[in-house]
PDB file of N, CA and C in Angstrom:
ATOM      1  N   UNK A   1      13.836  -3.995   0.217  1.00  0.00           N
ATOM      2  CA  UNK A   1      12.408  -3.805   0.051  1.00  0.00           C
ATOM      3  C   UNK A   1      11.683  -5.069   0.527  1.00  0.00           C
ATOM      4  N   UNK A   2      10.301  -4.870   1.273  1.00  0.00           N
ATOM      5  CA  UNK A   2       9.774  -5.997   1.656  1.00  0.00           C
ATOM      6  C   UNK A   2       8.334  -5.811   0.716  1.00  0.00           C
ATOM      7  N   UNK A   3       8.044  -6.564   0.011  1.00  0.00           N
ATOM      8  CA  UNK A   3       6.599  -6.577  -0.343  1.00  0.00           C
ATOM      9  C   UNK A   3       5.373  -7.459   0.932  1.00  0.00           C
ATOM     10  N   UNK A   4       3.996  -6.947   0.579  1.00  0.00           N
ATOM     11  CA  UNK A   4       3.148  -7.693   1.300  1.00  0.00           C
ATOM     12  C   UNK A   4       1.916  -7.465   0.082  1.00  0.00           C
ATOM     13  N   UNK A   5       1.098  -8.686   0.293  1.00  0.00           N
ATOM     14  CA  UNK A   5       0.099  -8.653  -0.649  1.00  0.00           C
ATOM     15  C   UNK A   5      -1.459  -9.173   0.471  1.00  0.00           C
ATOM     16  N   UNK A   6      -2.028  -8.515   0.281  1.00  0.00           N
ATOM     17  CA  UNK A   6      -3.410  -9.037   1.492  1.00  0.00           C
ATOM     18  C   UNK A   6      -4.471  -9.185   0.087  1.00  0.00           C
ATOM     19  N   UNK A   7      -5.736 -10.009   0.682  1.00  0.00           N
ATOM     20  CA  UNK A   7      -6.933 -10.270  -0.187  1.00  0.00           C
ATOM     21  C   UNK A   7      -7.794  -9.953   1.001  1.00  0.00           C
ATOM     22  N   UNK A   8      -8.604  -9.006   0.686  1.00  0.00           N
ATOM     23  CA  UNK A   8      -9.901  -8.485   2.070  1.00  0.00           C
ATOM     24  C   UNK A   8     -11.434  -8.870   1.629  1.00  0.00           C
ATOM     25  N   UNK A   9     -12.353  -9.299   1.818  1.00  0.00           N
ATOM     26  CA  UNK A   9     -13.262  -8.759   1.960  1.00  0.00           C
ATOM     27  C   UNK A   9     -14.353  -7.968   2.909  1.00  0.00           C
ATOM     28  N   UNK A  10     -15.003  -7.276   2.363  1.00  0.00           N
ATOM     29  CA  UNK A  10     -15.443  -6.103   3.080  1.00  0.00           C
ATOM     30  C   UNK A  10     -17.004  -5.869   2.522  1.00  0.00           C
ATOM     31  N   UNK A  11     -17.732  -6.242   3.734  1.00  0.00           N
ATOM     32  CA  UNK A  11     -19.185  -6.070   3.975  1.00  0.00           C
ATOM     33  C   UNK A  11     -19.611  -4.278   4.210  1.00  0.00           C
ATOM     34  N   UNK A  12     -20.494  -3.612   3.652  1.00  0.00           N
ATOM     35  CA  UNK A  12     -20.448  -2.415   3.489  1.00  0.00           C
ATOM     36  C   UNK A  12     -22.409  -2.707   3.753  1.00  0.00           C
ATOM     37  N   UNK A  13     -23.106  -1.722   4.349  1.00  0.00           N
ATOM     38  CA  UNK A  13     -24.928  -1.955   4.723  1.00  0.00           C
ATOM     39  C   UNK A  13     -25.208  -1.530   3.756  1.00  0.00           C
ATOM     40  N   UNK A  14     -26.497  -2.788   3.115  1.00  0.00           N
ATOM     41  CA  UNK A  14     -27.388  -2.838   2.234  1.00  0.00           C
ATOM     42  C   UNK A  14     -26.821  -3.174   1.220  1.00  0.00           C
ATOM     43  N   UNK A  15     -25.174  -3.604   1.011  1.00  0.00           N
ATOM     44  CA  UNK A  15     -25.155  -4.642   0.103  1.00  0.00           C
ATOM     45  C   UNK A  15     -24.110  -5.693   0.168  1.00  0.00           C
ATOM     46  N   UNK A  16     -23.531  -6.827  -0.620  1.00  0.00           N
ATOM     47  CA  UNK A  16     -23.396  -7.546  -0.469  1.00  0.00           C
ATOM     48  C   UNK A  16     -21.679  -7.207   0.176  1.00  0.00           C
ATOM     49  N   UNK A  17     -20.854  -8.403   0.026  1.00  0.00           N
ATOM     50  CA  UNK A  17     -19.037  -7.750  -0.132  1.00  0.00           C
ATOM     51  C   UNK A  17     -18.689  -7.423  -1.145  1.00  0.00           C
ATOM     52  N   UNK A  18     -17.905  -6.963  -0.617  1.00  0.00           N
ATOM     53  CA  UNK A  18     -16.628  -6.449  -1.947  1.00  0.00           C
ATOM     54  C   UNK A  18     -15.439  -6.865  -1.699  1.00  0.00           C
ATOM     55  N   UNK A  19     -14.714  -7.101  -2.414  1.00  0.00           N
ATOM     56  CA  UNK A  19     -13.404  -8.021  -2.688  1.00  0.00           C
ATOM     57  C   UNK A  19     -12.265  -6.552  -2.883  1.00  0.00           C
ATOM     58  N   UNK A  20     -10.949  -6.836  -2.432  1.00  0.00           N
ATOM     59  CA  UNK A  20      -9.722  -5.527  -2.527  1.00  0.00           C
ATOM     60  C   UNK A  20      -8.811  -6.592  -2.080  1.00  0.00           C
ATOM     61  N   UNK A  21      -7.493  -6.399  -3.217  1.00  0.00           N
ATOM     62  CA  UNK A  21      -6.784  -6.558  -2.939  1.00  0.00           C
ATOM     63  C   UNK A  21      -5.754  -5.476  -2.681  1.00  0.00           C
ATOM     64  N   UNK A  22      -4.325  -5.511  -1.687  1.00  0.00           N
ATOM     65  CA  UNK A  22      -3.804  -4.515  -1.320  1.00  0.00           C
ATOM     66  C   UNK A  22      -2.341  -5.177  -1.333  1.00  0.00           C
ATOM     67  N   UNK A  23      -1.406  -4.057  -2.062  1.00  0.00           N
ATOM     68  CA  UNK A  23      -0.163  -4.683  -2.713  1.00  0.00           C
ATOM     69  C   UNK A  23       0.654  -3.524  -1.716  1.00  0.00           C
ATOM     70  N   UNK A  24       1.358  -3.981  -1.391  1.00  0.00           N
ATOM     71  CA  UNK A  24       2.691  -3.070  -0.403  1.00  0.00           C
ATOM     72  C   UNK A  24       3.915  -3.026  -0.767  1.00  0.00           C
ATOM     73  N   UNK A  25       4.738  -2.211  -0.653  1.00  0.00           N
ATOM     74  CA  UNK A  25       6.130  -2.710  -1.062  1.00  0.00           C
ATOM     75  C   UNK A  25       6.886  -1.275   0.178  1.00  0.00           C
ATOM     76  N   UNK A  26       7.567  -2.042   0.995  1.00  0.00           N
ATOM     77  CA  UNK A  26       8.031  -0.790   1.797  1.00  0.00           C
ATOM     78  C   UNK A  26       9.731  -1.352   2.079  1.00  0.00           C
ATOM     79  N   UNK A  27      10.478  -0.572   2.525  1.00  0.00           N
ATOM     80  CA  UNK A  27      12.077  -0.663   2.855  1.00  0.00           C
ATOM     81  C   UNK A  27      12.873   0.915   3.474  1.00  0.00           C
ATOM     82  N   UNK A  28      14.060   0.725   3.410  1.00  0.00           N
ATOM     83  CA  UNK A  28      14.867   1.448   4.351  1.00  0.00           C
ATOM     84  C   UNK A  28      15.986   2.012   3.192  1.00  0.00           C
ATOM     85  N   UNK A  29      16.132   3.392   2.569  1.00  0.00           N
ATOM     86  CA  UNK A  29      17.355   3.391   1.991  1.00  0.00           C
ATOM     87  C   UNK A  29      17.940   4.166   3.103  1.00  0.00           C
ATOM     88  N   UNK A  30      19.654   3.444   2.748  1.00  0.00           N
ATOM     89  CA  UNK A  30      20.644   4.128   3.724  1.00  0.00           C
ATOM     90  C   UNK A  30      21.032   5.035   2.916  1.00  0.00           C
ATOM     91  N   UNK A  31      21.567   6.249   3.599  1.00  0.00           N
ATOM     92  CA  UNK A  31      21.763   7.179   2.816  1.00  0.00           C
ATOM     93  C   UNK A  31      23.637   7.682   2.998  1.00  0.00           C
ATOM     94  N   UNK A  32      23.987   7.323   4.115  1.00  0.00           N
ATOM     95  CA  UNK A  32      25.434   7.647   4.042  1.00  0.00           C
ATOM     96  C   UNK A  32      26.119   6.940   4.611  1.00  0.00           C
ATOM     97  N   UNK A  33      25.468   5.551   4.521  1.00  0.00           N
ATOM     98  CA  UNK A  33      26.323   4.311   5.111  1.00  0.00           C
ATOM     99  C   UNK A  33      25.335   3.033   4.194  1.00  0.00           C
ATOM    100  N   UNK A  34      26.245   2.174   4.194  1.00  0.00           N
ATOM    101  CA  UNK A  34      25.799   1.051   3.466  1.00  0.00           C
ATOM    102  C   UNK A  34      24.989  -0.056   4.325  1.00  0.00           C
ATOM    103  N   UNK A  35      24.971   0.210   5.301  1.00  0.00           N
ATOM    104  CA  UNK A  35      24.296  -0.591   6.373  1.00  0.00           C
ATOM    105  C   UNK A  35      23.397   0.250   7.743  1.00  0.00           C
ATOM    106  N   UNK A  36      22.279  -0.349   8.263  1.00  0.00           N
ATOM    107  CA  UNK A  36      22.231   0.785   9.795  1.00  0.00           C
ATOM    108  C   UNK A  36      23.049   0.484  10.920  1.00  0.00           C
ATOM    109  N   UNK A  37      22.950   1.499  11.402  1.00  0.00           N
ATOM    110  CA  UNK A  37      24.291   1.251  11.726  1.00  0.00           C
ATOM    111  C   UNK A  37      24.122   3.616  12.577  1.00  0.00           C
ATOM    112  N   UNK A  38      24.877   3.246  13.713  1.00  0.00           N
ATOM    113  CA  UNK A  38      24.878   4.417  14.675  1.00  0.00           C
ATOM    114  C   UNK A  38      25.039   5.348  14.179  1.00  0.00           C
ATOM    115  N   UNK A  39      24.467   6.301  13.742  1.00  0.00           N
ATOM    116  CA  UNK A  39      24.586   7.810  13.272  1.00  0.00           C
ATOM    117  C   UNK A  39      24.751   7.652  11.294  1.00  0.00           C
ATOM    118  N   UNK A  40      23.823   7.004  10.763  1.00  0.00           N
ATOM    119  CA  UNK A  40      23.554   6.750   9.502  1.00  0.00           C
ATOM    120  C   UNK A  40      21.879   7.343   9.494  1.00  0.00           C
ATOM    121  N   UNK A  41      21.780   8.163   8.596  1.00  0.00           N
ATOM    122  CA  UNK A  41      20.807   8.388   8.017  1.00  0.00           C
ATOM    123  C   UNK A  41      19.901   7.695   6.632  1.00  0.00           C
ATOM    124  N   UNK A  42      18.515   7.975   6.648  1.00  0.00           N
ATOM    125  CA  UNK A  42      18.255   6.699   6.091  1.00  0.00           C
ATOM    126  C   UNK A  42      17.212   7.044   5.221  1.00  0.00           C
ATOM    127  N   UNK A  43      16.374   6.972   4.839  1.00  0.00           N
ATOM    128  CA  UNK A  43      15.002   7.574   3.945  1.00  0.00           C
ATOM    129  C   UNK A  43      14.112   6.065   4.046  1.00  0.00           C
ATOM    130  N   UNK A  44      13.122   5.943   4.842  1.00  0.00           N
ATOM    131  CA  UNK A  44      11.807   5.056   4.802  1.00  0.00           C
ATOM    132  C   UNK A  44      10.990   5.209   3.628  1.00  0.00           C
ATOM    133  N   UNK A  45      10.863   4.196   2.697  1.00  0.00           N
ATOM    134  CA  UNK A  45       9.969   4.631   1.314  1.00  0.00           C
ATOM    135  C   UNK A  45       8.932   3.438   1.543  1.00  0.00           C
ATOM    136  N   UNK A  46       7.370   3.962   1.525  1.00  0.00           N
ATOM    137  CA  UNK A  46       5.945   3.329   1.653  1.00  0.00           C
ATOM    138  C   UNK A  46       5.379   3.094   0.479  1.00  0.00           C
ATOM    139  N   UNK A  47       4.913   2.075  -0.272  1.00  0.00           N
ATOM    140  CA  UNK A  47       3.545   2.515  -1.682  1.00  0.00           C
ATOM    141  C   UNK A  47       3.091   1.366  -1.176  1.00  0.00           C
ATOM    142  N   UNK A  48       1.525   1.712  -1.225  1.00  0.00           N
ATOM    143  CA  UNK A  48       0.971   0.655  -0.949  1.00  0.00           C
ATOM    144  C   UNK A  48      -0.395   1.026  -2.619  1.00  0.00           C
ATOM    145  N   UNK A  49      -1.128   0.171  -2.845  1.00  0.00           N
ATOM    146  CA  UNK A  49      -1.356   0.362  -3.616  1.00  0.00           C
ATOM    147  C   UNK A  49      -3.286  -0.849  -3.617  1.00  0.00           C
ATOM    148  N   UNK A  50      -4.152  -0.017  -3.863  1.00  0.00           N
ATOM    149  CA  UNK A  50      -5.421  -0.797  -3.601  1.00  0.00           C
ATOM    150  C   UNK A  50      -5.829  -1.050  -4.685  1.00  0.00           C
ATOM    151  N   UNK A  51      -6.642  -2.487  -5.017  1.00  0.00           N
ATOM    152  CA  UNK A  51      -6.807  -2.743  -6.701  1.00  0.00           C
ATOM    153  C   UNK A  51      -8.600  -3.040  -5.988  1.00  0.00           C
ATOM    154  N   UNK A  52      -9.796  -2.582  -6.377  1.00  0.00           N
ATOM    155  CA  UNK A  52     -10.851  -3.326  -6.286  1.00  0.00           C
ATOM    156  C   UNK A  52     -10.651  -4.497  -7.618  1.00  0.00           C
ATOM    157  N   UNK A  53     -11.363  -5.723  -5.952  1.00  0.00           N
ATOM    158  CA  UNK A  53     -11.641  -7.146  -7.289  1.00  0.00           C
ATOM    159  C   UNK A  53     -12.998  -7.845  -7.452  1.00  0.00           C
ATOM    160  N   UNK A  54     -13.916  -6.170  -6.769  1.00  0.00           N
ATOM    161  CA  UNK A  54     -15.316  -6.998  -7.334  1.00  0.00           C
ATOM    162  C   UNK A  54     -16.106  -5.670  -8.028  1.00  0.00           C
ATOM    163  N   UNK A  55     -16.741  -5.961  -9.236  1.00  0.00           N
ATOM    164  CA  UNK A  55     -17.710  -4.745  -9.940  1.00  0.00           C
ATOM    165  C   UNK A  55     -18.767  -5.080  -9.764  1.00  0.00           C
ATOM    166  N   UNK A  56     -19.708  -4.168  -8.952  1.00  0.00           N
ATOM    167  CA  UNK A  56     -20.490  -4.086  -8.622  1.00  0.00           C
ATOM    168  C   UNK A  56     -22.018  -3.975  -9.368  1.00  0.00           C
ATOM    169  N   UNK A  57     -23.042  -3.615  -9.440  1.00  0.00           N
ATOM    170  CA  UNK A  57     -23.884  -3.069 -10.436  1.00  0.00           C
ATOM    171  C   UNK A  57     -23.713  -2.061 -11.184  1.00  0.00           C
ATOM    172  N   UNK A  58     -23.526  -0.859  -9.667  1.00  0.00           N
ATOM    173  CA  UNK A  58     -23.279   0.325 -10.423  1.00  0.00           C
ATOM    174  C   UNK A  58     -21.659   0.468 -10.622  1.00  0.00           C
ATOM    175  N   UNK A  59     -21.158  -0.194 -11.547  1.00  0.00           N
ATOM    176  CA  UNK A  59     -19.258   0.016 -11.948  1.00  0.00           C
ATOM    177  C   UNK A  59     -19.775   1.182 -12.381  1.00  0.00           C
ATOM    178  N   UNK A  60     -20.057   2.162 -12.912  1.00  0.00           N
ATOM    179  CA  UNK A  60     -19.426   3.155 -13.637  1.00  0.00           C
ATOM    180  C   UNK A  60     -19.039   3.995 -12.350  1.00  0.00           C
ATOM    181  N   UNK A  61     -19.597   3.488 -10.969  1.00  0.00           N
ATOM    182  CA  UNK A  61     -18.990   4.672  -9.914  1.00  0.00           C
ATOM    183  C   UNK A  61     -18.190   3.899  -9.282  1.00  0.00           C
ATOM    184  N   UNK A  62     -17.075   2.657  -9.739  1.00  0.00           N
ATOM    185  CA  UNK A  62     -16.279   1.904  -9.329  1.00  0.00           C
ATOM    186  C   UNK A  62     -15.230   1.896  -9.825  1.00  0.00           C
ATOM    187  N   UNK A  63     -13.858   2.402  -9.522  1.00  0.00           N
ATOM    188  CA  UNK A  63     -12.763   2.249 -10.340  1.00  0.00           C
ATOM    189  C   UNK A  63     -12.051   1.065  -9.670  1.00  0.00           C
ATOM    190  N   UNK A  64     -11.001   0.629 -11.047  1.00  0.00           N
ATOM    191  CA  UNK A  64     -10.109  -0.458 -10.974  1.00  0.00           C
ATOM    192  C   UNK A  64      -9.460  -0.066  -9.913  1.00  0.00           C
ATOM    193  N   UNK A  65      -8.783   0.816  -9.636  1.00  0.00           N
ATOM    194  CA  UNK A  65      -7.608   1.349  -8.271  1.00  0.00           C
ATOM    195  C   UNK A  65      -8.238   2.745  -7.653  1.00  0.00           C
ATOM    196  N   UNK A  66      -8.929   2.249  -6.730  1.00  0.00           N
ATOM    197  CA  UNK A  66      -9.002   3.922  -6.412  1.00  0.00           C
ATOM    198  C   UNK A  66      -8.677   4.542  -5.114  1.00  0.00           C
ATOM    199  N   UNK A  67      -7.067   4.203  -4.425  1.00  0.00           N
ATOM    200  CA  UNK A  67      -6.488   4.791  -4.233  1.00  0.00           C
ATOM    201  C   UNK A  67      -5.311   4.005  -4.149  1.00  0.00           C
ATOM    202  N   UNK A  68      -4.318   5.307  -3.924  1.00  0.00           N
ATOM    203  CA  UNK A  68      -2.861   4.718  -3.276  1.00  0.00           C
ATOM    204  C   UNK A  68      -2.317   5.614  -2.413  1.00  0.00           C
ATOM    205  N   UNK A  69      -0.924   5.372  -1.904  1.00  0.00           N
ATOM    206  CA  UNK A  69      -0.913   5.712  -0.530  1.00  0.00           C
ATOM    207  C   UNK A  69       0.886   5.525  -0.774  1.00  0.00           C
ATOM    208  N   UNK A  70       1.636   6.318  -0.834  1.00  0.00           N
ATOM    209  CA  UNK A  70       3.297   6.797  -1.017  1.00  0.00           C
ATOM    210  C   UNK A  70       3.908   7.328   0.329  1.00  0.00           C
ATOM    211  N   UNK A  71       4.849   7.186   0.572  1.00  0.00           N
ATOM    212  CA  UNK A  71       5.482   7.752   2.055  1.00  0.00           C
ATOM    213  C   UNK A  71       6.744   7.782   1.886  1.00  0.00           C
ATOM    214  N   UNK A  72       7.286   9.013   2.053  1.00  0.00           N
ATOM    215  CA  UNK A  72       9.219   9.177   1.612  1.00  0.00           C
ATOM    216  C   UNK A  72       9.296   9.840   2.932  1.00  0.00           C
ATOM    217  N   UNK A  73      10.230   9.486   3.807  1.00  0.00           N
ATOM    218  CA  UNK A  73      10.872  10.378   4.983  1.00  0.00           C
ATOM    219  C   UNK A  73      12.114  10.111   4.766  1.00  0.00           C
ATOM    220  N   UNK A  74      12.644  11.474   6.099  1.00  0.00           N
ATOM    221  CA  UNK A  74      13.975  10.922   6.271  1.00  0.00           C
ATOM    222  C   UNK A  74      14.543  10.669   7.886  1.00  0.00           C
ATOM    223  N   UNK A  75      15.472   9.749   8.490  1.00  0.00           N
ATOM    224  CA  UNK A  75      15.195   9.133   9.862  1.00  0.00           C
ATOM    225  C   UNK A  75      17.048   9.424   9.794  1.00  0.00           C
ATOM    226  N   UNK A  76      17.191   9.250  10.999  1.00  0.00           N
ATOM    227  CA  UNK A  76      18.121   9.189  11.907  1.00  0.00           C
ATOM    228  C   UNK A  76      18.451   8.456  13.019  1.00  0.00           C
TER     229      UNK A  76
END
């Protein structure tokens, strides 16, 4: 598994920034070999995960996390 962690801000018209942080964690399971490796199948697993880190005036139309983002395949 590799994690990544970013800090953004993000200018949006007519008001000020907003602050997001964005947490990742992605990797490779092998599925019938312990390594990659020629004719091993594998499953790619994604979560990434968005936290807002600024409340705005109007918070009640602001959530703590409001979204995330999951990805399961399978590769060859």
């Amino acid at each position: 598994m590799f994690p990544r962690f970013r800090f953004e801000q993000r200018w949006f018209a007519g008001t000020d920034f907003r602050t997001r942080f964005r947490d990742v964690h992605f990797g490779n399971v092998y599925l019938n070999k312990r390594a990659q490796s020629k004719r091993s199948f594998y499953a790619p697993v994604y979560d990434e995960i968005f936290i807002n880190g600024h409340q705005p005036e109007d918070a009640a139309s602001t959530q703590y996390s409001d979204r995330s983002r999951f990805q399961f395949a399978i590769g060859y």
